[in-house]
C-alpha atoms as a PDB file:
ATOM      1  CA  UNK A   1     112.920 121.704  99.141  1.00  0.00           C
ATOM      2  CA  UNK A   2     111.838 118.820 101.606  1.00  0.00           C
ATOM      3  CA  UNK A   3     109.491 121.796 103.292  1.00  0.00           C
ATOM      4  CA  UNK A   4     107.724 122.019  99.807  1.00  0.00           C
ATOM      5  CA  UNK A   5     107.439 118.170 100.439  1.00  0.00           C
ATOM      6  CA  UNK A   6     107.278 117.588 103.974  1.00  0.00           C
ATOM      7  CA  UNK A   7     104.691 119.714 105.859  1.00  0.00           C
ATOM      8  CA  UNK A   8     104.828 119.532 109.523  1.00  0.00           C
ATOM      9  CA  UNK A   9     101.175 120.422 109.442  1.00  0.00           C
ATOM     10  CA  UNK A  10      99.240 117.769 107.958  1.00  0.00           C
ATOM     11  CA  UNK A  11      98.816 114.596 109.962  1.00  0.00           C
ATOM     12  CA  UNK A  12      96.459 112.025 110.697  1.00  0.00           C
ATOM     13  CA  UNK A  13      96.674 112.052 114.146  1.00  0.00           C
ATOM     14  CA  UNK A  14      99.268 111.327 116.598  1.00  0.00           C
ATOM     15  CA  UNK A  15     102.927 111.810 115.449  1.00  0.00           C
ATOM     16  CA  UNK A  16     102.443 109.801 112.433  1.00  0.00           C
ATOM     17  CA  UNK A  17     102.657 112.393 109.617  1.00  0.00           C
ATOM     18  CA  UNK A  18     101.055 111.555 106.238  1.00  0.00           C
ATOM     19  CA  UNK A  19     103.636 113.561 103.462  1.00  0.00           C
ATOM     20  CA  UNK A  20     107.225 112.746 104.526  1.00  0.00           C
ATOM     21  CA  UNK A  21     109.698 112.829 101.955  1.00  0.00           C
ATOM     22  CA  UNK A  22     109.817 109.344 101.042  1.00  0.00           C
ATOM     23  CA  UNK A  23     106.248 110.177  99.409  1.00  0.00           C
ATOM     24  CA  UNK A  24     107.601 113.533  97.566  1.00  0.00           C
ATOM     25  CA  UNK A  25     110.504 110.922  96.187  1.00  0.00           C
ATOM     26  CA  UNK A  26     108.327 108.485  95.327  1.00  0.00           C
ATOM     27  CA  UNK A  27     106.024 110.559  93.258  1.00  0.00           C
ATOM     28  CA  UNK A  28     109.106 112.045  91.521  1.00  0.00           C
ATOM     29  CA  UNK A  29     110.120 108.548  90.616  1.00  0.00           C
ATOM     30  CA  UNK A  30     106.624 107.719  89.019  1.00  0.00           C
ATOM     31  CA  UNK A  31     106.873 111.219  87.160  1.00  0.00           C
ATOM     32  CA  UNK A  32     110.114 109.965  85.356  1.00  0.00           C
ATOM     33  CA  UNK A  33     109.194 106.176  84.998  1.00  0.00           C
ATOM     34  CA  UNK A  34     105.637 107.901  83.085  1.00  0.00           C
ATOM     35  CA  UNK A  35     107.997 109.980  80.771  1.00  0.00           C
ATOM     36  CA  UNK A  36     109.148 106.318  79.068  1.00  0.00           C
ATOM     37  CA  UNK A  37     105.853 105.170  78.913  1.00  0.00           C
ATOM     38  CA  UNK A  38     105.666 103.205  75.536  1.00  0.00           C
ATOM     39  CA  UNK A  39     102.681 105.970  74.435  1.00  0.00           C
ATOM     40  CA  UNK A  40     105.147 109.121  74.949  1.00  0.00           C
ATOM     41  CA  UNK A  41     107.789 107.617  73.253  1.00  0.00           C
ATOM     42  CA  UNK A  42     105.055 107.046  70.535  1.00  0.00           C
ATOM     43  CA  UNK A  43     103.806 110.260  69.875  1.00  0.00           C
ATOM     44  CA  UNK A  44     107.078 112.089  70.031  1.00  0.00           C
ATOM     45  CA  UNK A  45     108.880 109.318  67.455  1.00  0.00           C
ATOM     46  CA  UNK A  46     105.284 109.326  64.824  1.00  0.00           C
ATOM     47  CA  UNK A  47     105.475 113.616  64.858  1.00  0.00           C
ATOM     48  CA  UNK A  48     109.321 113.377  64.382  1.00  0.00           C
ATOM     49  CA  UNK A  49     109.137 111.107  61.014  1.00  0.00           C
ATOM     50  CA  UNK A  50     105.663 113.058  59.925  1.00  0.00           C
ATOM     51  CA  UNK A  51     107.675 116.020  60.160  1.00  0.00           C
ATOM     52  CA  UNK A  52     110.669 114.696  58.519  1.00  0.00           C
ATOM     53  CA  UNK A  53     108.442 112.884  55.530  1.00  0.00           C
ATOM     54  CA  UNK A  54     106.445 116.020  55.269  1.00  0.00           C
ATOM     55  CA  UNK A  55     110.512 118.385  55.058  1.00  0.00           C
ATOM     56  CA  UNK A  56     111.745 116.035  52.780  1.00  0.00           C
ATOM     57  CA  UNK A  57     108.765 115.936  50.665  1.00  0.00           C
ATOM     58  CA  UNK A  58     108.718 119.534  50.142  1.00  0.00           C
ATOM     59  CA  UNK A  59     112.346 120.123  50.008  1.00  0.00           C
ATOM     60  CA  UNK A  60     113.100 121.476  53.021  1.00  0.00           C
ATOM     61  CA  UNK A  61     116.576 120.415  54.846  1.00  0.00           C
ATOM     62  CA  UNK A  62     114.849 121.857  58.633  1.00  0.00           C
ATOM     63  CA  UNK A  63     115.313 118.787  60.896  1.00  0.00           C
ATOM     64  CA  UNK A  64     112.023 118.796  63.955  1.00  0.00           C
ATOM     65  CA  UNK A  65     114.651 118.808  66.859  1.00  0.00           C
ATOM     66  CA  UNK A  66     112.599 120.304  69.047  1.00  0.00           C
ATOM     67  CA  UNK A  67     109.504 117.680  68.705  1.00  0.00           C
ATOM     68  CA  UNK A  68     110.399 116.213  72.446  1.00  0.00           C
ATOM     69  CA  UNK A  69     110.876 119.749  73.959  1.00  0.00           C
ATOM     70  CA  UNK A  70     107.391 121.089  73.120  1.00  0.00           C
ATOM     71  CA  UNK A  71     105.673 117.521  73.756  1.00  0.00           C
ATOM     72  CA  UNK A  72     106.989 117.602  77.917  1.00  0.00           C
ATOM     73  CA  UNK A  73     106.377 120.960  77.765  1.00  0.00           C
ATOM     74  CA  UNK A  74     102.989 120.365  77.269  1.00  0.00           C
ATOM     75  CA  UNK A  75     102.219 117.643  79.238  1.00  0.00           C
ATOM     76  CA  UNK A  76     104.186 119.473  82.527  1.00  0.00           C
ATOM     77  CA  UNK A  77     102.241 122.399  82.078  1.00  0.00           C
ATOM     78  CA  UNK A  78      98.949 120.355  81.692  1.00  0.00           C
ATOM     79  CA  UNK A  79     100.272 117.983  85.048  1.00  0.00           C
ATOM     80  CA  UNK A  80     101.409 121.055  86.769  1.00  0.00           C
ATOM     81  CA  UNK A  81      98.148 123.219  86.013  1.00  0.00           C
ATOM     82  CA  UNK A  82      96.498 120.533  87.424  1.00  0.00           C
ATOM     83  CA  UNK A  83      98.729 119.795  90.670  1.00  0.00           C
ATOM     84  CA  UNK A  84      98.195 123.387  91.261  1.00  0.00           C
ATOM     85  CA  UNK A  85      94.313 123.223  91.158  1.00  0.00           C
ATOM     86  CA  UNK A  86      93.757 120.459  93.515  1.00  0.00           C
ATOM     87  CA  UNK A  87      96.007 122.139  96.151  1.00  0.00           C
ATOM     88  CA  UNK A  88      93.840 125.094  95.652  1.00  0.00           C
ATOM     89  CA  UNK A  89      91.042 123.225  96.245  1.00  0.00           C
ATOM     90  CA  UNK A  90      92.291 121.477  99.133  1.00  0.00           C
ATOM     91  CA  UNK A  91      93.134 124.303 100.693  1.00  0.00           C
ATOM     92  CA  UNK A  92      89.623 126.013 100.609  1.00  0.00           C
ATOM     93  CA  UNK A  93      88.087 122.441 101.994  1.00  0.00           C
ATOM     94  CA  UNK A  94      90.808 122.188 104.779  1.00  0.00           C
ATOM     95  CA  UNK A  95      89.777 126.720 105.208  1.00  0.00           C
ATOM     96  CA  UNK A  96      85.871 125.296 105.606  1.00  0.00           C
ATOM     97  CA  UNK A  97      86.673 122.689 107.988  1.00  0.00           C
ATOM     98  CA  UNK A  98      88.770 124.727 110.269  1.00  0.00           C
ATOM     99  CA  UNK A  99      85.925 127.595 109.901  1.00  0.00           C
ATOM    100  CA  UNK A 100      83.278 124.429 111.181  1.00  0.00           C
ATOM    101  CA  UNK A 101      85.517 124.000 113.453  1.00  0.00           C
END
């Protein structure tokens, strides 16, 4: 895993590299400090009790358990998507300067 993280490859110069671990760790950090953000909490908690209101009004005894599951799912897909885009797109600038040479 800390080779996903930690490229040897990618430095700024001198034996000073620029991803290390430390930055893979800290980015995981901020990743689960954003899942409590006051706004997540928010959406998931309003489409819970809309559900529920909108069950109870109708009659139906189905509980919206899976409200939270579908929400991260989501929102990883949408972060991950994007994570995976700007790598791709790093990777053809770091291809064009290499090919400049």
């Amino acid at each position: 895993m800390a080779g996903l993280v930690a490229p040897k490859h990618f430095s700024l110069g001198g034996d000073n590299p620029v991803f290390t671990v430390g930055l893979g760790v800290l980015a995981y950090t901020f990743g689960l400090r954003h899942a409590f953000d006051a706004d997540h909490i928010a959406a998931v908690d309003n489409t819970t009790r809309k559900l529920m209101a909108d069950n109870a009004a109708t009659g139906n005894d189905r509980k919206p358990l899976s409200v939270g599951f579908w929400f991260s799912l989501g929102h990883s897909t949408i972060v991950f998507s994007l994570a995976l885009l700007l790598s791709i797109g790093v990777r053809a600038l770091a291809g064009q300067v290499e090919d400049d040479g």
